[in-house]
Protein backbone atom coordinates (compact mmCIF):
# COMPACT_ATOMS: atom_id res chain seq x y z
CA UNK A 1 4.75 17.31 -48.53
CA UNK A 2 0.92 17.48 -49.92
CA UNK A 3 0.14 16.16 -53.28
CA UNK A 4 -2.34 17.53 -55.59
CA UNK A 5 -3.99 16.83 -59.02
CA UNK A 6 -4.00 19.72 -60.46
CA UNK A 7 -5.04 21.04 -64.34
CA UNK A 8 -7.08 17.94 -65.51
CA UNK A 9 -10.60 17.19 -66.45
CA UNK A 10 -12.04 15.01 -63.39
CA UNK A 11 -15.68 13.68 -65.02
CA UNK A 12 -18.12 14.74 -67.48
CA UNK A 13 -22.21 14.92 -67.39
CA UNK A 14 -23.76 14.45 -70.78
CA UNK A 15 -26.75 13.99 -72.57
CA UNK A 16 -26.25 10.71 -74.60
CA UNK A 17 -23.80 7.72 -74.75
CA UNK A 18 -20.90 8.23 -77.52
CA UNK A 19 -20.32 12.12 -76.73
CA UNK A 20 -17.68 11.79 -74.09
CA UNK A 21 -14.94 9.67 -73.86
CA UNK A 22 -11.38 8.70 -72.08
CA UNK A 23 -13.21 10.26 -68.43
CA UNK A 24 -16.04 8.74 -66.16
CA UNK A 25 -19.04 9.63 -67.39
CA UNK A 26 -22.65 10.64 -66.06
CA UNK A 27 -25.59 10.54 -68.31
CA UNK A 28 -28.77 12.93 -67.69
CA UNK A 29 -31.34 13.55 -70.38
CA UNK A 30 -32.68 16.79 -69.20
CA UNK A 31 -30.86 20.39 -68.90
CA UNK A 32 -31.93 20.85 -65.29
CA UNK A 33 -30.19 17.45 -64.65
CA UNK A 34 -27.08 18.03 -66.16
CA UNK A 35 -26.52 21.13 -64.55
CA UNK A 36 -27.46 19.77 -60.80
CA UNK A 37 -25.46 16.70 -61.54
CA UNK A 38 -22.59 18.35 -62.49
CA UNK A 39 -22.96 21.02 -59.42
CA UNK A 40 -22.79 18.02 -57.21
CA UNK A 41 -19.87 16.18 -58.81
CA UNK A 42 -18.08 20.25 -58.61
CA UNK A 43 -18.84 20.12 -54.94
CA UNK A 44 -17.63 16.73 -54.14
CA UNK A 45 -14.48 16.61 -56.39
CA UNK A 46 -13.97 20.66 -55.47
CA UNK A 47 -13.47 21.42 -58.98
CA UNK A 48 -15.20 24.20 -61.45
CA UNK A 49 -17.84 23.29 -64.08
CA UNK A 50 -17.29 24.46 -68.12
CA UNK A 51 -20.15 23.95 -70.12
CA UNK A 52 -19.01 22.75 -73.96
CA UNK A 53 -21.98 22.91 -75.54
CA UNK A 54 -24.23 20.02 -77.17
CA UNK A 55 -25.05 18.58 -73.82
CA UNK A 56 -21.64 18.06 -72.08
CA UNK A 57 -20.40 19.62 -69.29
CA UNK A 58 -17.10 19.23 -67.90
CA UNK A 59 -15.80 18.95 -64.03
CA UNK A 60 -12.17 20.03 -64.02
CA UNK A 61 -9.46 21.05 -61.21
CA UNK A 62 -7.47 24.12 -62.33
């Protein structure tokens, strides 16, 4: 029997401190950053990347 985690938000990449709570955080203060930082995390945790707007993205497994 496998086990999976499925339908929950794994991390978060954001701009500044304070945005993003309750999930491990990564901080990058650039665009370019944010978006190869969260590509990574994607990769590693094989999940999909939302963008939310006001410098947070989201990694989450459907």
């Amino acid at each position: 029997m496998e086990v999976t985690i499925q339908k929950v938000i794994l991390c978060a990449v954001a701009d500044e401190p304070g945005k993003v709570a309750g999930v491990p955080t990564f901080y990058a203060r650039d665009e370019e950053s944010r978006q190869k930082k969260a590509l990574y995390l994607s990769r590693i945790l094989q999940g999909a990347v939302h963008d939310l707007g006001d410098g947070v993205l989201i990694v989450v497994k459907h």
